[in-house]
C-alpha atoms as a PDB file:
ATOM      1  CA  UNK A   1     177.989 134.386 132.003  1.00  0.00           C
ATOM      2  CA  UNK A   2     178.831 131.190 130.323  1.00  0.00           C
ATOM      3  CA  UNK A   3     181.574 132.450 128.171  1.00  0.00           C
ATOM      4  CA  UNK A   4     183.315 133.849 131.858  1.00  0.00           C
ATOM      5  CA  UNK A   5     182.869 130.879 133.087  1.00  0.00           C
ATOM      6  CA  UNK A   6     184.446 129.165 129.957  1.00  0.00           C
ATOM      7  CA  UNK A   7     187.320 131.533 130.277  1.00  0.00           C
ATOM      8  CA  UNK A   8     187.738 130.863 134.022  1.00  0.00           C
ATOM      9  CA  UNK A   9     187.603 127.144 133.543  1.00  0.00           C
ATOM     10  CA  UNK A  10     190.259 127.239 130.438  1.00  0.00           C
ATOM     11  CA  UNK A  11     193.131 129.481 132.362  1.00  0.00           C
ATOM     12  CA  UNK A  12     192.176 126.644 135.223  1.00  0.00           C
ATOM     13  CA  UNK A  13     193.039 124.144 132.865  1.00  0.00           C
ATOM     14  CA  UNK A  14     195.965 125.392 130.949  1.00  0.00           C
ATOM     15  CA  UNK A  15     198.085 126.248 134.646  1.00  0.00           C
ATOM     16  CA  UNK A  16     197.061 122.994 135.760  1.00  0.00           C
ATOM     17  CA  UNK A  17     198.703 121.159 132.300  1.00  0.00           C
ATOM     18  CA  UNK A  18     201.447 123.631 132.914  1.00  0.00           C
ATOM     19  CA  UNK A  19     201.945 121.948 136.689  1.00  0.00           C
ATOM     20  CA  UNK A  20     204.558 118.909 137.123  1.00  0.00           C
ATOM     21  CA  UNK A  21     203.444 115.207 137.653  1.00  0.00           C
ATOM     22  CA  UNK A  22     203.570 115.703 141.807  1.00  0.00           C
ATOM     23  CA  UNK A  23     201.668 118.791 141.304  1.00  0.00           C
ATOM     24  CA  UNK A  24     199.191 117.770 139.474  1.00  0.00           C
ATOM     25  CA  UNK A  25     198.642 114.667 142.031  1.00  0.00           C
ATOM     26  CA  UNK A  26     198.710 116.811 144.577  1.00  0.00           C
ATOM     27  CA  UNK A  27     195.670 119.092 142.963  1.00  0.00           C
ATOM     28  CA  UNK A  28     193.921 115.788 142.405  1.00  0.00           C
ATOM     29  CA  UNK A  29     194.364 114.693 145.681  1.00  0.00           C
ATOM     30  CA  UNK A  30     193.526 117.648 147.168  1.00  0.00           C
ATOM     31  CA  UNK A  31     190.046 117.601 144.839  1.00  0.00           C
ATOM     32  CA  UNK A  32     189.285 114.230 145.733  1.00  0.00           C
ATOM     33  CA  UNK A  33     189.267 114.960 149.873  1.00  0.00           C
ATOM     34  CA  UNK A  34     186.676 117.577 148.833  1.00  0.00           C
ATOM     35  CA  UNK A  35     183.382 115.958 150.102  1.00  0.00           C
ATOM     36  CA  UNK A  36     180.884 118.640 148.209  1.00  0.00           C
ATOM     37  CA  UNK A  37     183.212 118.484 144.916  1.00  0.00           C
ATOM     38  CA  UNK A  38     183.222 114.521 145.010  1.00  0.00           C
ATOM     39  CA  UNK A  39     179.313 114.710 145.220  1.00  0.00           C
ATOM     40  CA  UNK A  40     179.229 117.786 142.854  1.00  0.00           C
ATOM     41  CA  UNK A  41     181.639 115.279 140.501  1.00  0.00           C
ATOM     42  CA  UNK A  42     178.891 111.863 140.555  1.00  0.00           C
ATOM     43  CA  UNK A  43     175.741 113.940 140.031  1.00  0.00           C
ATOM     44  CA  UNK A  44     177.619 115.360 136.318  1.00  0.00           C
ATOM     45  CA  UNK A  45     179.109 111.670 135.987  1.00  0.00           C
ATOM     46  CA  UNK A  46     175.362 110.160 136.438  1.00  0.00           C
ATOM     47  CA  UNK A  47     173.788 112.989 134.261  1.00  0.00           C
ATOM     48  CA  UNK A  48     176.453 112.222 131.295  1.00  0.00           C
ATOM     49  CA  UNK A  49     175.735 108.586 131.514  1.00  0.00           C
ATOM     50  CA  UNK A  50     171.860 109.263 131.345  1.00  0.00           C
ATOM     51  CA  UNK A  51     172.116 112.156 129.157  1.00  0.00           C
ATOM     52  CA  UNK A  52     170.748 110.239 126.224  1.00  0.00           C
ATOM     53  CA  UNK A  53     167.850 108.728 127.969  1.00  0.00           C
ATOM     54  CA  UNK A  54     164.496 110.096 127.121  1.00  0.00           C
ATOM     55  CA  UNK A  55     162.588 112.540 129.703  1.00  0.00           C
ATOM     56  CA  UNK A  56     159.799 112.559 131.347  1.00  0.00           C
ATOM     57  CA  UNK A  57     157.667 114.511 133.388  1.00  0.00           C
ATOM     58  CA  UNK A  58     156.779 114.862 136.770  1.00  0.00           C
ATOM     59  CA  UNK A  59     153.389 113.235 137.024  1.00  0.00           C
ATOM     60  CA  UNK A  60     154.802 110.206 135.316  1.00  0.00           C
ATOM     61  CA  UNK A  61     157.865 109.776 137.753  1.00  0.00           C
ATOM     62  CA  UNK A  62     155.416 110.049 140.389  1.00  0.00           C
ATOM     63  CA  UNK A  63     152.786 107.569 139.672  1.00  0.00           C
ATOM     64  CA  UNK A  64     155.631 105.227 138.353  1.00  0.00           C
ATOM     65  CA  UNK A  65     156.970 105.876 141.429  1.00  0.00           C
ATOM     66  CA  UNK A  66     153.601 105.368 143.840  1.00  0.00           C
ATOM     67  CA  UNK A  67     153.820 101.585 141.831  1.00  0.00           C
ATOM     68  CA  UNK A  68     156.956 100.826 143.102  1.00  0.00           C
ATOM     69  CA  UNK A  69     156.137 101.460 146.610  1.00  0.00           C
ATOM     70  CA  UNK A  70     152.832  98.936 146.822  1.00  0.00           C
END
């Protein structure tokens, strides 16, 4: 599945490189106007930045989080 979806994404990339400057605006535009892709696009932007941050689990998010709210 993530080898297809690897393929997909490279053809997608390669015939948009192939497209002219305009084009290509156009595309971006046309991305950009897309309310669920523009959310879709900050939640991987915020888990890249954050990637390297350590994890944690549940119970400690929670009771870190039950601190914040007193």
């Amino acid at each position: 599945m993530i080898a297809t979806a690897q393929a997909t994404a490279e053809v997608f990339w390669t015939a948009f490189r192939a497209l002219r400057k305009k084009e290509k605006q156009a595309v971006i535009e046309k991305l950009l106007g897309d309310e669920e892709f523009m959310e879709d696009l900050i939640d991987l932007a915020i888990i890249e930045k954050r990637r390297k941050e350590p994890s944690r689990s549940l119970d400690e998010y929670l009771m870190d989080r039950g601190r914040k709210k007193a």
